[in-house]
N, C-alpha and C. Protein backbone atom coordinates (compact mmCIF):
# COMPACT_ATOMS: atom_id res chain seq x y z
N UNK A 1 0.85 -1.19 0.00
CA UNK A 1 0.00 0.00 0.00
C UNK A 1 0.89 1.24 0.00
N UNK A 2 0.42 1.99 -0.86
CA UNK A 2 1.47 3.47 -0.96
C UNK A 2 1.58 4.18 0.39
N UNK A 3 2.67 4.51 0.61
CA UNK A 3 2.72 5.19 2.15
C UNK A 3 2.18 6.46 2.16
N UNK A 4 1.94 7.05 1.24
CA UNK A 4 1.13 8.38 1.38
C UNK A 4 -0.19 7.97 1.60
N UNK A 5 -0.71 7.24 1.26
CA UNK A 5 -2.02 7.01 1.43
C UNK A 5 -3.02 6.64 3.11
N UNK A 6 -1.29 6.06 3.00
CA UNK A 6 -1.49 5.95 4.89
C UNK A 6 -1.77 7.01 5.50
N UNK A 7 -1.02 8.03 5.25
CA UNK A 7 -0.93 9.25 5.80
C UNK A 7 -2.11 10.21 5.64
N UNK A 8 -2.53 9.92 4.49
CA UNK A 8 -3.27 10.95 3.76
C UNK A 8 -5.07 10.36 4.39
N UNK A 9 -5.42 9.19 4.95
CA UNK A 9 -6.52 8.72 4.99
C UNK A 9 -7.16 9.41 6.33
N UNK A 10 -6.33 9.34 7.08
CA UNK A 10 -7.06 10.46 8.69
C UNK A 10 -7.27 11.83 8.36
N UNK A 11 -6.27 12.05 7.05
CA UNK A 11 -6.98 13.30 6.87
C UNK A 11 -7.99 13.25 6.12
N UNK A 12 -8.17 12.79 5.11
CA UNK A 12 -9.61 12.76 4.49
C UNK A 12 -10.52 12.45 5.48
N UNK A 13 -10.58 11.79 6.54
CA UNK A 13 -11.31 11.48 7.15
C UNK A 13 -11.46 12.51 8.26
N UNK A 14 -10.72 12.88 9.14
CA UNK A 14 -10.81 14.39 9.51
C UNK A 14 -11.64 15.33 9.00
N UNK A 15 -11.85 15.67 7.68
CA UNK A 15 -12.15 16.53 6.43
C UNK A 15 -13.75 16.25 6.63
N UNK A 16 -13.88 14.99 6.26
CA UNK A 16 -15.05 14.47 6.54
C UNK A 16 -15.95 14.61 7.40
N UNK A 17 -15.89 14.64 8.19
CA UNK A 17 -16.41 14.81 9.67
C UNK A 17 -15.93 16.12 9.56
N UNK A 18 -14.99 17.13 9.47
CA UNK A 18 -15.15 18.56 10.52
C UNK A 18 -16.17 19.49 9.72
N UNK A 19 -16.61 19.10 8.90
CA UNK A 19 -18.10 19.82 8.32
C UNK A 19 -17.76 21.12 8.29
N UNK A 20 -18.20 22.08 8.63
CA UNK A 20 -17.59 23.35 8.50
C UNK A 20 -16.79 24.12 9.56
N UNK A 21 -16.18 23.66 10.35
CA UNK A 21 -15.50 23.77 11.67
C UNK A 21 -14.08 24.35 11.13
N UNK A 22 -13.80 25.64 11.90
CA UNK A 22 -12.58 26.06 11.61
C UNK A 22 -11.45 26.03 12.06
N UNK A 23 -11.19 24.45 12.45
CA UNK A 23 -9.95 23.94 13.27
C UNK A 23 -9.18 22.67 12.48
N UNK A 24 -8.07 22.61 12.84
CA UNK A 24 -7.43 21.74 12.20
C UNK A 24 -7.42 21.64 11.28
N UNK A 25 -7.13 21.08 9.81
CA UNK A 25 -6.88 21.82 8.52
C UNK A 25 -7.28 22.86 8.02
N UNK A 26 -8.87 22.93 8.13
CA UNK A 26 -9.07 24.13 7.71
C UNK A 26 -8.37 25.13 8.41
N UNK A 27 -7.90 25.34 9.38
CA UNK A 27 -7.40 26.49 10.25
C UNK A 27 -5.76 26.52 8.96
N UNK A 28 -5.37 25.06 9.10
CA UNK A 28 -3.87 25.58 7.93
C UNK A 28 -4.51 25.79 6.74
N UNK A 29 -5.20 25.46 5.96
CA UNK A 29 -5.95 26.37 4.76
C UNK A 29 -6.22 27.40 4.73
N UNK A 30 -6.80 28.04 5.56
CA UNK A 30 -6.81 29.69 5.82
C UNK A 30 -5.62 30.17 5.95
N UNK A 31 -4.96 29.50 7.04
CA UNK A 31 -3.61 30.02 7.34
C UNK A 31 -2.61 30.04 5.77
N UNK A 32 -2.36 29.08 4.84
CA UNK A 32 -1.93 28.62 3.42
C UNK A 32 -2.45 30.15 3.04
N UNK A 33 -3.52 30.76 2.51
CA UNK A 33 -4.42 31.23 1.65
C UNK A 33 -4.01 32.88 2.38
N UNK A 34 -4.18 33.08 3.36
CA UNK A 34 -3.71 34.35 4.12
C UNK A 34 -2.19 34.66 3.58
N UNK A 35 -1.47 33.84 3.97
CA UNK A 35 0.28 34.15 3.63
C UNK A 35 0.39 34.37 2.40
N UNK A 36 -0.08 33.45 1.78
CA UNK A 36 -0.10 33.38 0.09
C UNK A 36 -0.42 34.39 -0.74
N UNK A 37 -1.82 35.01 0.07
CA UNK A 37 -2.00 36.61 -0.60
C UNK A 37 -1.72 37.19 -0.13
N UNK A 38 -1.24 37.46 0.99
CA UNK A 38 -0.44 38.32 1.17
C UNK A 38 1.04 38.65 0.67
N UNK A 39 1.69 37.50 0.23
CA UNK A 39 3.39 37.11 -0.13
C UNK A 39 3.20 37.65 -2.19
N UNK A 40 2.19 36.76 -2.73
CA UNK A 40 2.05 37.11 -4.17
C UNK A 40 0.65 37.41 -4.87
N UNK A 41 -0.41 37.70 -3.59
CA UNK A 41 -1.61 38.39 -3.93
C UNK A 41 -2.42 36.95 -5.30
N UNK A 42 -1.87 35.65 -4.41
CA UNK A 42 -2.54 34.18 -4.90
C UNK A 42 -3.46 33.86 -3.81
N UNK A 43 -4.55 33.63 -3.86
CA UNK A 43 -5.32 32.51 -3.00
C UNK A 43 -5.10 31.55 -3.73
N UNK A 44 -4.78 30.32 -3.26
CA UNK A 44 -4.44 28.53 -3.96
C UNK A 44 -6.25 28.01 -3.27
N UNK A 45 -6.66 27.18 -4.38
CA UNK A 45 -7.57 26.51 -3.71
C UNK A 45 -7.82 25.68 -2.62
N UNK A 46 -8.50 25.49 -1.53
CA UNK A 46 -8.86 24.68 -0.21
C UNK A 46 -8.42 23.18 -1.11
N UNK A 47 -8.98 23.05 -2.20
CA UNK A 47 -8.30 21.27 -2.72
C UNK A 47 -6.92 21.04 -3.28
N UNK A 48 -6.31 22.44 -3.53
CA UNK A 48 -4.73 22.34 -3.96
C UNK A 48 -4.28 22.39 -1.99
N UNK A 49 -4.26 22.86 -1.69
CA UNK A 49 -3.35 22.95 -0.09
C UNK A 49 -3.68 21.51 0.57
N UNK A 50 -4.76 20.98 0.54
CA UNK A 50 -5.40 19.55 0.83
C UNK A 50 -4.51 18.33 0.48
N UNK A 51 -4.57 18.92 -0.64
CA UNK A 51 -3.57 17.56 -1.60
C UNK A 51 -2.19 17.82 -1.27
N UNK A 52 -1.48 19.30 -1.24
CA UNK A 52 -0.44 19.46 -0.84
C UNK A 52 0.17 18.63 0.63
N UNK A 53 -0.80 18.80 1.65
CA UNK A 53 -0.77 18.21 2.90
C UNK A 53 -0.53 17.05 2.95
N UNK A 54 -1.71 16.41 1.73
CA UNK A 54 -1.46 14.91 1.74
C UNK A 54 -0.45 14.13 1.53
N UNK A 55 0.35 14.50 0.16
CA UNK A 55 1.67 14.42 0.17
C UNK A 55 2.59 14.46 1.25
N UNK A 56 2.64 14.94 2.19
CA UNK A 56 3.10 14.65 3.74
C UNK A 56 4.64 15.01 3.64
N UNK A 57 4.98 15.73 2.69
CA UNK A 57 6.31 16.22 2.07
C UNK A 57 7.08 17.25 3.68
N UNK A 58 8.07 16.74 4.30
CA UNK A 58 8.09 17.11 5.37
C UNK A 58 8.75 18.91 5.14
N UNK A 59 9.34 19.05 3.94
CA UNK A 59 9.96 20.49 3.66
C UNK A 59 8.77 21.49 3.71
N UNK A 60 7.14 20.92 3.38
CA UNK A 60 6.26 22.00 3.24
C UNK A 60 4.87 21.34 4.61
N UNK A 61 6.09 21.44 5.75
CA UNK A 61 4.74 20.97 7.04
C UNK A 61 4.12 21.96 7.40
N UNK A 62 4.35 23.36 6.94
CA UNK A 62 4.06 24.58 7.87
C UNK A 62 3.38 25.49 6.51
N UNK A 63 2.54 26.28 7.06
CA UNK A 63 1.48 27.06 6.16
C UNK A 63 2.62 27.92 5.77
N UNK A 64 3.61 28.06 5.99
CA UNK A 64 4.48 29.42 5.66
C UNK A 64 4.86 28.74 4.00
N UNK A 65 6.07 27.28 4.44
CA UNK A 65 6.81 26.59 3.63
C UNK A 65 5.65 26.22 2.37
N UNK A 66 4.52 25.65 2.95
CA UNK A 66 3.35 26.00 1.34
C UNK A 66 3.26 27.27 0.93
N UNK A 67 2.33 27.92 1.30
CA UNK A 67 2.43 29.54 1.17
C UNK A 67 3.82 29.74 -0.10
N UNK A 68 4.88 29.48 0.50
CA UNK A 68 6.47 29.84 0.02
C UNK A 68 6.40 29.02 -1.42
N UNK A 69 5.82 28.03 -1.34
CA UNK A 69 6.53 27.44 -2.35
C UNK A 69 5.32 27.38 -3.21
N UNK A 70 4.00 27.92 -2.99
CA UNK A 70 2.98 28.08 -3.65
C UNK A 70 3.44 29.22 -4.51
N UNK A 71 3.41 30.49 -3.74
CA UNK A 71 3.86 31.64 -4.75
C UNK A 71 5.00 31.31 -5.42
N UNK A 72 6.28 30.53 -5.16
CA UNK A 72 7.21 30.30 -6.35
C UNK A 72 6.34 29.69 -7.80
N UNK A 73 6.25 28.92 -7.59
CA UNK A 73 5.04 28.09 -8.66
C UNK A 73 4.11 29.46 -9.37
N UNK A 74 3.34 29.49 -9.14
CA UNK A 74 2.99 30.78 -9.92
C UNK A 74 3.33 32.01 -10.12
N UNK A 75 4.28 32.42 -9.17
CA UNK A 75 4.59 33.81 -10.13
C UNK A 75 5.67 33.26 -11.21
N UNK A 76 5.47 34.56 -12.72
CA UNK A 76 6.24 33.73 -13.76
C UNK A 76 7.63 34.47 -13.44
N UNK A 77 8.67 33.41 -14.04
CA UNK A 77 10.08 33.77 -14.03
C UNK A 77 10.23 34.41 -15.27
N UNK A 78 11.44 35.75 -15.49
CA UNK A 78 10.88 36.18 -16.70
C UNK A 78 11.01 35.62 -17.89
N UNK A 79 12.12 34.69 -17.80
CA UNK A 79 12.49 32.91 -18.73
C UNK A 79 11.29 32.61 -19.47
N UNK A 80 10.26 32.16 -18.84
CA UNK A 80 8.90 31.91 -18.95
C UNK A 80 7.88 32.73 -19.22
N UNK A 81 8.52 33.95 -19.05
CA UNK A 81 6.89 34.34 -19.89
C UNK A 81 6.92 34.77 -21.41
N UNK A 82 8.63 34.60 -21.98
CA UNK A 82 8.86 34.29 -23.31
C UNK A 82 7.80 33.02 -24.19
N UNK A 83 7.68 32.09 -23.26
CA UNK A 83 6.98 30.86 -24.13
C UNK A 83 5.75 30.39 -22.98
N UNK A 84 5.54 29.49 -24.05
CA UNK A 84 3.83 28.92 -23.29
C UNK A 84 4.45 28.36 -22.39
N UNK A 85 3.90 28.48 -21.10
CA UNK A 85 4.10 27.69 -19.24
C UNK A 85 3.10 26.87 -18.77
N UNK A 86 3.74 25.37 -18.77
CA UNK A 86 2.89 24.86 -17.81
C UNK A 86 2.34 25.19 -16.63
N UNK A 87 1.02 24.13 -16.27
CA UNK A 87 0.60 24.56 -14.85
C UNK A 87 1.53 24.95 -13.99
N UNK A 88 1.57 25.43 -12.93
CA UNK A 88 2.21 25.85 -11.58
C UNK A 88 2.20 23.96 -11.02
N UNK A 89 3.07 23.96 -10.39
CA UNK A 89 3.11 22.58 -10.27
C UNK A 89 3.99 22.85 -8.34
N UNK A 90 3.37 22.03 -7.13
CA UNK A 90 4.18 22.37 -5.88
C UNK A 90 4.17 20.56 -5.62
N UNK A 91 5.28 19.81 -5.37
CA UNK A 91 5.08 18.42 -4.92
C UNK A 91 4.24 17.90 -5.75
N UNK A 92 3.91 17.72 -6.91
CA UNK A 92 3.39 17.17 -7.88
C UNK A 92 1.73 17.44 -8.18
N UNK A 93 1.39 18.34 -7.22
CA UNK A 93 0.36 18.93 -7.06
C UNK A 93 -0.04 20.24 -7.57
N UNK A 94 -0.33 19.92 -8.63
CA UNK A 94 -1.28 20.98 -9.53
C UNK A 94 -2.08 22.36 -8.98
N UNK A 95 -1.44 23.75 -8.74
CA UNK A 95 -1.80 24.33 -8.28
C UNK A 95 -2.86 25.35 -8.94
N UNK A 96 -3.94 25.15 -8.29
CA UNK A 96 -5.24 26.07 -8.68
C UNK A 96 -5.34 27.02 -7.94
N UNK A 97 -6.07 28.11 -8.18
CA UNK A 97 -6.81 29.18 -7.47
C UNK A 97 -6.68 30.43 -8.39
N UNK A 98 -6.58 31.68 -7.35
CA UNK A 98 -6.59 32.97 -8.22
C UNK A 98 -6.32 34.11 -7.90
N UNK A 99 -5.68 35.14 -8.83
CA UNK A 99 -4.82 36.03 -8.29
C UNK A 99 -5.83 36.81 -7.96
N UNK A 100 -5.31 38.20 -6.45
CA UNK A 100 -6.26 38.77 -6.37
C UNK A 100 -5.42 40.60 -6.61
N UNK A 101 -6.55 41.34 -6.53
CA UNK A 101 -6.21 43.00 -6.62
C UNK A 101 -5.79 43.11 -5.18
């Protein structure tokens, strides 16, 4: 059995059950989404930071180190905005959401 999956199942299940309760992940989702617009004026979606978590990647345990490595991923390098750019990509996780004013 994949070892992420191990990891990743109390949290789905957590998720599950905390219904709209603003503790424990959701509290680092807000926390993710706060830094993030504030650092490159990105909110990342509640299911990109989710999946990020799940991955259990120990360099991005802290809303800062996502946050950090969220805005690398989308802002463009100026390399890149010469040619077409793939998705934003953090731990193999496909980063969604949207820039704000």
């Amino acid at each position: 059995m994949n070892r992420n999956l191990i990891f990743a199942a109390p949290l789905v299940a957590a998720l599950a059950l905390s219904g709209c309760q603003t503790t424990g992940t959701n509290s680092v989702v807000a926390q993710v989404q706060a830094i993030a617009q504030a650092a490159c004026a990105f909110v990342p979606t509640a299911a990109t930071i989710i999946a990020i978590v799940a991955k259990g990647n120990p360099a991005l345990a802290t809303a800062a180190e996502m946050a950090t490595a969220i805005c690398a991923a989308v802002v463009p390098k100026a390399a890149s905005r010469l040619r077409a750019t793939a998705a934003p990509i953090v731990d193999g996780v496909i980063v969604e959401g949207h820039f704000v004013k």
